[in-house]
Protein backbone atom coordinates (compact mmCIF):
# COMPACT_ATOMS: atom_id res chain seq x y z
CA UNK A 1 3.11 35.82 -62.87
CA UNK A 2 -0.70 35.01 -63.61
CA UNK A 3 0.33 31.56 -64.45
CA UNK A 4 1.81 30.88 -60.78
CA UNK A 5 -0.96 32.59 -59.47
CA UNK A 6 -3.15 30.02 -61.46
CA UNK A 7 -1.23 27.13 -60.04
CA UNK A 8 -1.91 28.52 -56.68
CA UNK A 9 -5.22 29.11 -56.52
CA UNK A 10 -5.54 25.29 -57.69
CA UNK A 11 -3.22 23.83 -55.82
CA UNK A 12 -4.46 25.79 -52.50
CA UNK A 13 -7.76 23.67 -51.58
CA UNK A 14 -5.77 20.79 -51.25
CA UNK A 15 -3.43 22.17 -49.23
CA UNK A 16 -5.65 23.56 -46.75
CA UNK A 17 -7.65 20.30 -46.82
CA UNK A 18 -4.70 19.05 -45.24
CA UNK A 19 -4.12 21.28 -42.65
CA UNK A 20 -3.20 19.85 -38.92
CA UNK A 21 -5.61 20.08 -36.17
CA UNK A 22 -4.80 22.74 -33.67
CA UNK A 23 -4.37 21.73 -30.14
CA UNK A 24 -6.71 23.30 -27.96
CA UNK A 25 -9.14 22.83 -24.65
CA UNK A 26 -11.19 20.36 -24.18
CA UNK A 27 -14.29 20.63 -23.36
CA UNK A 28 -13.89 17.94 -21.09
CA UNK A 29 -10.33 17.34 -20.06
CA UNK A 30 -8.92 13.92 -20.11
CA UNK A 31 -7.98 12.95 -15.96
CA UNK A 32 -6.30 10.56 -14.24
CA UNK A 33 -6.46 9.38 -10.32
CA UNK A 34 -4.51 6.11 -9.13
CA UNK A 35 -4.45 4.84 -5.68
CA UNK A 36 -2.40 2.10 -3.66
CA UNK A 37 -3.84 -0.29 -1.50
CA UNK A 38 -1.11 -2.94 -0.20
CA UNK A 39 0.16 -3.49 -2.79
CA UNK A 40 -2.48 -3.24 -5.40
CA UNK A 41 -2.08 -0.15 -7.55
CA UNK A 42 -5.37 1.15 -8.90
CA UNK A 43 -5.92 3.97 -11.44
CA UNK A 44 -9.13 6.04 -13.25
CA UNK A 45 -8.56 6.96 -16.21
CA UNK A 46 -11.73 9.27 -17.40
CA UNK A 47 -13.38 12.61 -18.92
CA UNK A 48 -14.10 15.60 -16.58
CA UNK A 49 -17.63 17.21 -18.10
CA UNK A 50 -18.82 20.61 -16.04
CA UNK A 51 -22.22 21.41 -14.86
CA UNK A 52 -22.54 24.45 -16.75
CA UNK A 53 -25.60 25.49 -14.64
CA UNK A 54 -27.58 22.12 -16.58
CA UNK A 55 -29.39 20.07 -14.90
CA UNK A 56 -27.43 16.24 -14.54
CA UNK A 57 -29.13 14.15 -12.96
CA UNK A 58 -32.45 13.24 -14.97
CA UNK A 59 -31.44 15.99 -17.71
CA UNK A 60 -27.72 15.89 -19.16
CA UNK A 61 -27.77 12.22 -17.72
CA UNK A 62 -31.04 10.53 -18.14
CA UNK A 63 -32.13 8.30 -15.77
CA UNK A 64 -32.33 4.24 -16.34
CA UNK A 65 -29.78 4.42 -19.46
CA UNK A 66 -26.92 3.01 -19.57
CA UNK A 67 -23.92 6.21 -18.90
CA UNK A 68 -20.66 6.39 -19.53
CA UNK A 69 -19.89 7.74 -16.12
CA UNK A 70 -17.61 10.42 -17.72
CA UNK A 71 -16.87 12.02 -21.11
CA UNK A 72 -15.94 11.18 -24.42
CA UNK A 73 -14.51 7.66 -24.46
CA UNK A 74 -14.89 4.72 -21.92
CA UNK A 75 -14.00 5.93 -18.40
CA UNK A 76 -11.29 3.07 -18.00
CA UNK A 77 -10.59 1.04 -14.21
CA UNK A 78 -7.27 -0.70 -14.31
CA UNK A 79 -6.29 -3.02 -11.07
CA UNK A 80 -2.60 -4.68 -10.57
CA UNK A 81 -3.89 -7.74 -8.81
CA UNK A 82 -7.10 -9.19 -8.24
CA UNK A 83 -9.75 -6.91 -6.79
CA UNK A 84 -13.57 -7.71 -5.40
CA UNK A 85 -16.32 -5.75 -5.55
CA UNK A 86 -19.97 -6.81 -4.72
CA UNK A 87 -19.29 -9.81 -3.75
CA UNK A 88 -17.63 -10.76 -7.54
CA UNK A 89 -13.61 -10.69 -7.68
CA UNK A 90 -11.95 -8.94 -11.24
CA UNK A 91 -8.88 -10.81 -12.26
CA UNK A 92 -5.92 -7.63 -12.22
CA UNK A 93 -6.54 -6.21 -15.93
CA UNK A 94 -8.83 -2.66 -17.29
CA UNK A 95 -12.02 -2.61 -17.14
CA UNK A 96 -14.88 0.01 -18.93
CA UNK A 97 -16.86 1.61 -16.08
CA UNK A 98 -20.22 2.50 -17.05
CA UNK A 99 -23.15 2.95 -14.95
CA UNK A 100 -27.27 3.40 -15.02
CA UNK A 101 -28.80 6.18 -12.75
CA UNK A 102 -32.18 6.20 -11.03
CA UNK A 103 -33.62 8.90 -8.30
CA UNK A 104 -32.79 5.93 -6.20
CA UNK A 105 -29.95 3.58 -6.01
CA UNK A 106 -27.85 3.23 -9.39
CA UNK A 107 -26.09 -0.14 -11.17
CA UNK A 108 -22.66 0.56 -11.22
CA UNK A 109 -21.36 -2.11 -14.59
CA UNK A 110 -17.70 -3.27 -15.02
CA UNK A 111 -17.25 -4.54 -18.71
CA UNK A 112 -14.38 -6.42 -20.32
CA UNK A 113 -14.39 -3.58 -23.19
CA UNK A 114 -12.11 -0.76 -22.30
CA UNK A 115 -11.98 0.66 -25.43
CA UNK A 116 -14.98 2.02 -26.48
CA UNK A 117 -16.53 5.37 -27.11
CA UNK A 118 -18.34 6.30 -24.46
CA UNK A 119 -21.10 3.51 -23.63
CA UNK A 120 -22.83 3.87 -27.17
CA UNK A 121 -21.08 0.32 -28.00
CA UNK A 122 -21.66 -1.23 -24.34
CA UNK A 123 -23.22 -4.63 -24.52
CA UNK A 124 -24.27 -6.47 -21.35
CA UNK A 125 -22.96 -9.83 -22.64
CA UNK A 126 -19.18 -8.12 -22.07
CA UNK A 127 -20.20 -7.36 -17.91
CA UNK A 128 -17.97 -8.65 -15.66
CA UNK A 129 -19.68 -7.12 -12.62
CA UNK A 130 -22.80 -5.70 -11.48
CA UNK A 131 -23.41 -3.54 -8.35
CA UNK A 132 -25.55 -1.50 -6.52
CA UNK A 133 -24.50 1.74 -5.53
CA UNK A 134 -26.48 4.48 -3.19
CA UNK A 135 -26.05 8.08 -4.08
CA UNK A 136 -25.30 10.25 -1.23
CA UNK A 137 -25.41 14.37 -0.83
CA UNK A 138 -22.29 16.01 -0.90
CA UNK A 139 -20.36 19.31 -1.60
CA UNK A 140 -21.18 20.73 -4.79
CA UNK A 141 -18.75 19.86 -8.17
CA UNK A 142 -18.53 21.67 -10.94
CA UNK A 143 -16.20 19.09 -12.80
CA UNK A 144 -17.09 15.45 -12.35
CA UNK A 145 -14.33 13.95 -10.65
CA UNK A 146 -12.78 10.18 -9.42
CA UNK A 147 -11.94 10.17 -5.89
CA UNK A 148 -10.34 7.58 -3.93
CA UNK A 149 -11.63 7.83 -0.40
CA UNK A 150 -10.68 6.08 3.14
CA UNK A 151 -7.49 3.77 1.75
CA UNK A 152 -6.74 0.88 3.95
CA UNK A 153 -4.68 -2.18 3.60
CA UNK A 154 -7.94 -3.90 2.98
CA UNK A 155 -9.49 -1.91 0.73
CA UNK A 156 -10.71 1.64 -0.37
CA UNK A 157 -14.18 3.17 -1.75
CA UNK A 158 -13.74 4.53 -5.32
CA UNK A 159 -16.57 7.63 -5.45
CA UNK A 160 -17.47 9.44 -8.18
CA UNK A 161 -18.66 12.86 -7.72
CA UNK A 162 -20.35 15.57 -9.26
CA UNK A 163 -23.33 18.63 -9.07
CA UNK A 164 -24.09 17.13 -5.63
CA UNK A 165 -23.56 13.74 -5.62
CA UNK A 166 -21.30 11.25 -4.35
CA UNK A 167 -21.33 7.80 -5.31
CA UNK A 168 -19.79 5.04 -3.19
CA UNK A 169 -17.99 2.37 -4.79
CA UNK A 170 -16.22 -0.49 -2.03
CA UNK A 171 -13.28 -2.29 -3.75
CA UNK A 172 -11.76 -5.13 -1.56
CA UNK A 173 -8.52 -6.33 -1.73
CA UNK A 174 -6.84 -9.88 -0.35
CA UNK A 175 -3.62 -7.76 0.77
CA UNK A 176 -1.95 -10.43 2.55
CA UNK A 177 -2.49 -12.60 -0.86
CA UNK A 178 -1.30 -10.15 -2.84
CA UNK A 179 2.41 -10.02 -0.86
CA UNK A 180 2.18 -13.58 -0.67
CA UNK A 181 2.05 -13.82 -4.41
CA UNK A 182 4.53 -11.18 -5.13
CA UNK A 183 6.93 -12.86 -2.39
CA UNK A 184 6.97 -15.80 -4.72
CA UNK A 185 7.87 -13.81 -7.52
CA UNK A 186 10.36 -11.71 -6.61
CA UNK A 187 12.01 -14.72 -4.58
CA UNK A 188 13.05 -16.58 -8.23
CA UNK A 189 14.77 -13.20 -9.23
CA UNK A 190 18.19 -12.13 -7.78
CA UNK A 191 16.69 -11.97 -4.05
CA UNK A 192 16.94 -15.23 -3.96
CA UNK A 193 20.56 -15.80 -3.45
CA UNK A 194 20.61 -13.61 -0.29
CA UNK A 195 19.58 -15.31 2.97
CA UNK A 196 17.91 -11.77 3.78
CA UNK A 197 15.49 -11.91 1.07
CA UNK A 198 14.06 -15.20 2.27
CA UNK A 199 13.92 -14.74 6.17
CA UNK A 200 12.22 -11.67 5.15
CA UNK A 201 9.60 -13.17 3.50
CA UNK A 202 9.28 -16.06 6.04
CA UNK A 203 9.41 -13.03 8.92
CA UNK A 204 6.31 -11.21 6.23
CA UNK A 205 4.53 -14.50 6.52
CA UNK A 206 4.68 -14.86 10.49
CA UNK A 207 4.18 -11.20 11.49
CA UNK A 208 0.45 -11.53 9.55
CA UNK A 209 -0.29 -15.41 10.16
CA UNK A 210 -0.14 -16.75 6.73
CA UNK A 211 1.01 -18.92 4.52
CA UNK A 212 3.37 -20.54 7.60
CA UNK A 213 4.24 -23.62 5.85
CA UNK A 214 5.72 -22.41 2.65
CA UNK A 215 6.97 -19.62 4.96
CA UNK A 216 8.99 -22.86 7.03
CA UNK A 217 10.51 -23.78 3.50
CA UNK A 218 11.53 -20.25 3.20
CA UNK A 219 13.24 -19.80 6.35
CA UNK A 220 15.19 -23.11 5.98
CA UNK A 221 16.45 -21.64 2.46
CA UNK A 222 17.78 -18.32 4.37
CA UNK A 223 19.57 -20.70 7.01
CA UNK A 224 21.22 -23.37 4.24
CA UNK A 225 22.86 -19.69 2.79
CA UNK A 226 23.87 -18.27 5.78
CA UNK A 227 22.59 -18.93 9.64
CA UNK A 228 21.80 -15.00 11.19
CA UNK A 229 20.41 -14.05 13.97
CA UNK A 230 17.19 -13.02 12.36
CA UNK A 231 16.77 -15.81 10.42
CA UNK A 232 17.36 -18.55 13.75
CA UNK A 233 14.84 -16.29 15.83
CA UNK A 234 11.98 -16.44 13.36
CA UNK A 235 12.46 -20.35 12.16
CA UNK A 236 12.01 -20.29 16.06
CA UNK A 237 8.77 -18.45 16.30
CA UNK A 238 7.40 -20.33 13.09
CA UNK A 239 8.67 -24.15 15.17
CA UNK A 240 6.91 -22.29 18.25
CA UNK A 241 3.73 -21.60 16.14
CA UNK A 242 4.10 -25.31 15.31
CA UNK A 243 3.87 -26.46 19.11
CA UNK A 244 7.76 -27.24 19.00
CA UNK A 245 8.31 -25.10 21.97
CA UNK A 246 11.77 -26.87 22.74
CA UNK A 247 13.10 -26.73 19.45
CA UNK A 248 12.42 -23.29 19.36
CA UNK A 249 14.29 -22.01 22.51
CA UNK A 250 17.13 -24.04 21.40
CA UNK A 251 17.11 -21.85 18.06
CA UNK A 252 16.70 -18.50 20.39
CA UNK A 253 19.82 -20.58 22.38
CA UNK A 254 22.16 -20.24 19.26
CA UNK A 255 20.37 -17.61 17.67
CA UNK A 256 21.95 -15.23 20.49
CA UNK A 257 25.53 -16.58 20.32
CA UNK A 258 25.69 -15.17 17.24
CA UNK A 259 24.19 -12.28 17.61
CA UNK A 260 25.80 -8.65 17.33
CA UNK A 261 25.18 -6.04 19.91
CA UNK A 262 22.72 -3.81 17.68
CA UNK A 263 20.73 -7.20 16.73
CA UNK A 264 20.81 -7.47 20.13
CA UNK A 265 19.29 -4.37 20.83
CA UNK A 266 17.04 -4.27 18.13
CA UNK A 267 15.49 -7.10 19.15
CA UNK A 268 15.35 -6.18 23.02
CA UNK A 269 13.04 -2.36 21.45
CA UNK A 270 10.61 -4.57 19.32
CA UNK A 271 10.06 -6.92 22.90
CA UNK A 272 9.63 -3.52 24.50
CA UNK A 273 6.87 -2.40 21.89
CA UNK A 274 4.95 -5.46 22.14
CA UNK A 275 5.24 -5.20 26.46
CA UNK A 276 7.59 -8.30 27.02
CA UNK A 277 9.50 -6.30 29.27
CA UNK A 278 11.27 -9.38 31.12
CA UNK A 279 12.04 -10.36 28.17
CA UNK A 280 13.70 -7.24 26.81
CA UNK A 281 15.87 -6.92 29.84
CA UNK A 282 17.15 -9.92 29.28
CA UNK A 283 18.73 -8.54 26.07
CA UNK A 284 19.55 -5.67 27.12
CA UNK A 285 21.44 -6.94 30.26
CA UNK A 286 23.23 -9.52 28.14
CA UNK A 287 24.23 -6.22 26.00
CA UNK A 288 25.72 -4.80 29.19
CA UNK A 289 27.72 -7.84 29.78
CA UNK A 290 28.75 -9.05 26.51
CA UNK A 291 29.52 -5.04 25.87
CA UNK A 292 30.83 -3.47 28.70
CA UNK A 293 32.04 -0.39 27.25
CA UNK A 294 29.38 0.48 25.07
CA UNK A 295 27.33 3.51 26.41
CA UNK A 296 24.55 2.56 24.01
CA UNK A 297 23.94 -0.95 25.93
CA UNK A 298 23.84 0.86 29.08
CA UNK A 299 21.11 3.63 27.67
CA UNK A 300 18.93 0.90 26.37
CA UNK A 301 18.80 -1.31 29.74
CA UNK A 302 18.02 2.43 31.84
CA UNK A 303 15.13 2.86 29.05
CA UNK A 304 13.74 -0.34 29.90
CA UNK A 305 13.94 0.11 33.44
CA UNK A 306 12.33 3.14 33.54
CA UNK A 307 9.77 1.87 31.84
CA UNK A 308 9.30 -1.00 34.27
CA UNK A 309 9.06 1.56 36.86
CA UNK A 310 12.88 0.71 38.21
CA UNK A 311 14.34 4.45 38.56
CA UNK A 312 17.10 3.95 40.84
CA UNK A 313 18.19 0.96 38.56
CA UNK A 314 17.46 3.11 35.45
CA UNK A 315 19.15 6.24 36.84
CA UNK A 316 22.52 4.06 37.85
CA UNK A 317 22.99 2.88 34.03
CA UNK A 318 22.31 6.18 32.41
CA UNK A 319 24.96 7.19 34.80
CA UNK A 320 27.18 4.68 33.19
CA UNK A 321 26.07 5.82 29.64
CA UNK A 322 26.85 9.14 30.65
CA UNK A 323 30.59 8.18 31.88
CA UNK A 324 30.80 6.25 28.14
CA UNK A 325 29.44 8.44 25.55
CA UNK A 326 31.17 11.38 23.91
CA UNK A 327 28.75 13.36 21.30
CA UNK A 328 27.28 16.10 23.37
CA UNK A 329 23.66 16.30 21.98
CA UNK A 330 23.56 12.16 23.40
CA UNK A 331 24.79 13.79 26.61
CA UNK A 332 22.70 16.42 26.91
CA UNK A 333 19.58 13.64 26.58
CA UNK A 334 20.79 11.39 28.72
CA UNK A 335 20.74 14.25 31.43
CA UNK A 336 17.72 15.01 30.50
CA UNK A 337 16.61 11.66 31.53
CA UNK A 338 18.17 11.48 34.84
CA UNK A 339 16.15 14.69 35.46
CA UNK A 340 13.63 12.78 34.90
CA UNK A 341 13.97 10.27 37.76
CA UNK A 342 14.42 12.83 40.47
């Protein structure tokens, strides 16, 4: 017995010298905030230190040193296509976010080295950007924190805050170059055997004005698969665009005789939205005649009546829908539209 307990007490040290760490809280818990713009996905990864009733600013963070803007290791900004800020665009990639303070406006740095500890191994030769930022009051926070405020398809304004700060941050994004370049991407993978997938992107391009002429290659893909009445009506808008008014209505022409009665009528409620009501009725009244037992083609052409200001026209073709249609809660809404037009 006193020779195992020999062989213990020698063995033991070793043992405990390799004991595993025990998981426990962090002082300053790891986060992580992402945001979409378009079709740009950024993300924060960083450290959340508290106030602790410390002073920050000046104090815990000095003032004119180079920060680490978080806890612990680099506070890391990752972008999924190319994103501007200050005036200098980042290639899509992570970036270390560090920054300097002042009582006045701060330099906010993004450096090529996303791995470090904290900014004790930042060197300025590695800065990819340099920006001013302005410091502005705000709630208190106990817990530094990322925030992505104000999203738009153009853009968003990363903040940090904390104590009471916030600090501004504009990122810019080329959204319409971004779809344009992820268009071309996804159109060499299977989308590109369905006439769909390419009037799509042609119809992307001409809704937002850009990139028309590889947009007029894409369209004439979509047609050599299969001609649809999509496809005909925007290689139509894009000739139009082109000043080949003629050749255009001759598309719209033979876009129509093949048309079914829901493109139809899909087309006649986006003419509606953008107030071409002529236009619309047109649709809708070929609808009526191409369809004469459908009580959706009458409801469509009383909607657009009605909102031309037509009621005793609009009234006489919900009347017809009304004779037509057979699920009751359609019914009971169609009545309620003829009340209406008393």
């Amino acid at each position: 017995m006193r020779g195992t307990a020999l062989v213990f007490l020698a063995v033991a040290p070793a043992l405990f010298a390799q004991a595993p760490a025990l998981t426990l809280p962090e002082a300053s818990p790891r986060a992580h905030v992402s945001q979409k713009v378009g079709l740009t996905d950024m993300n924060v990864t960083y450290n959340r230190p508290a106030v602790k009733g410390r002073k920050v600013w000046g104090g815990l963070v000095p003032y004119g040193q180079v920060w680490r803007a978080g806890a612990n290791e680099n506070t890391v900004v990752s972008f999924s296509t190319p994103v501007t800020v200050g005036g200098t665009t980042l290639p899509a990639g992570r970036y270390g976010l560090h920054m300097v303070p002042t009582a006045t406006d701060w330099t906010v740095i993004f450096s090529a080295q996303s791995h470090g500890w904290g900014s004790y191994s930042y060197d300025p030769k590695e800065d990819l950007a340099r920006v001013k930022a302005t410091p502005v009051p705000t709630e208190p926070t106990e817990r530094l924190a990322y925030t992505f405020d104000d999203p738009s398809e153009k853009g968003v304004t990363l903040s940090l805050r904390w104590e009471q700060l916030r600090v501004p941050i504009p990122l810019e994004v080329d959204t319409r170059a971004a779809v344009v370049a992820s268009l071309r991407e996804q159109l060499k993978g299977l989308h590109q055997f369905f006439p769909e997938s390419w009037s799509g992107a042609a119809g992307w391009c001409l809704r937002n004005d850009v990139n028309l002429e590889e947009a007029r290659t894409w369209i004439d893909r979509s047609l050599a698969l299969r001609e649809t009445f999509a496809g005909l009506r925007i290689k139509a808008a894009l000739l139009e665009k082109a000043g080949d008014a003629k050749g255009a209505e001759a598309l719209r022409a033979k876009a129509l005789g093949i048309a079914t009665e829901a493109e139809v009528n899909q087309q006649g409620y986006a003419l509606l939205a953008q107030n071409k009501m002529d236009e619309a009725l047109v649709l809708f009244q070929k609808n009526v005649k191409d369809h004469p037992d459908s009580w959706n083609a009458y409801d469509s052409l009383a909607e657009a009546l009605a909102k031309k200001g037509d009621k005793a026209q609009a009234a006489a073709n919900y009347r017809k829908a009304l004779e037509r249609v057979k699920q009751e809660d359609q019914r009971a809404r169609i009545r309620t539209e003829l009340d209406k037009l008393k």
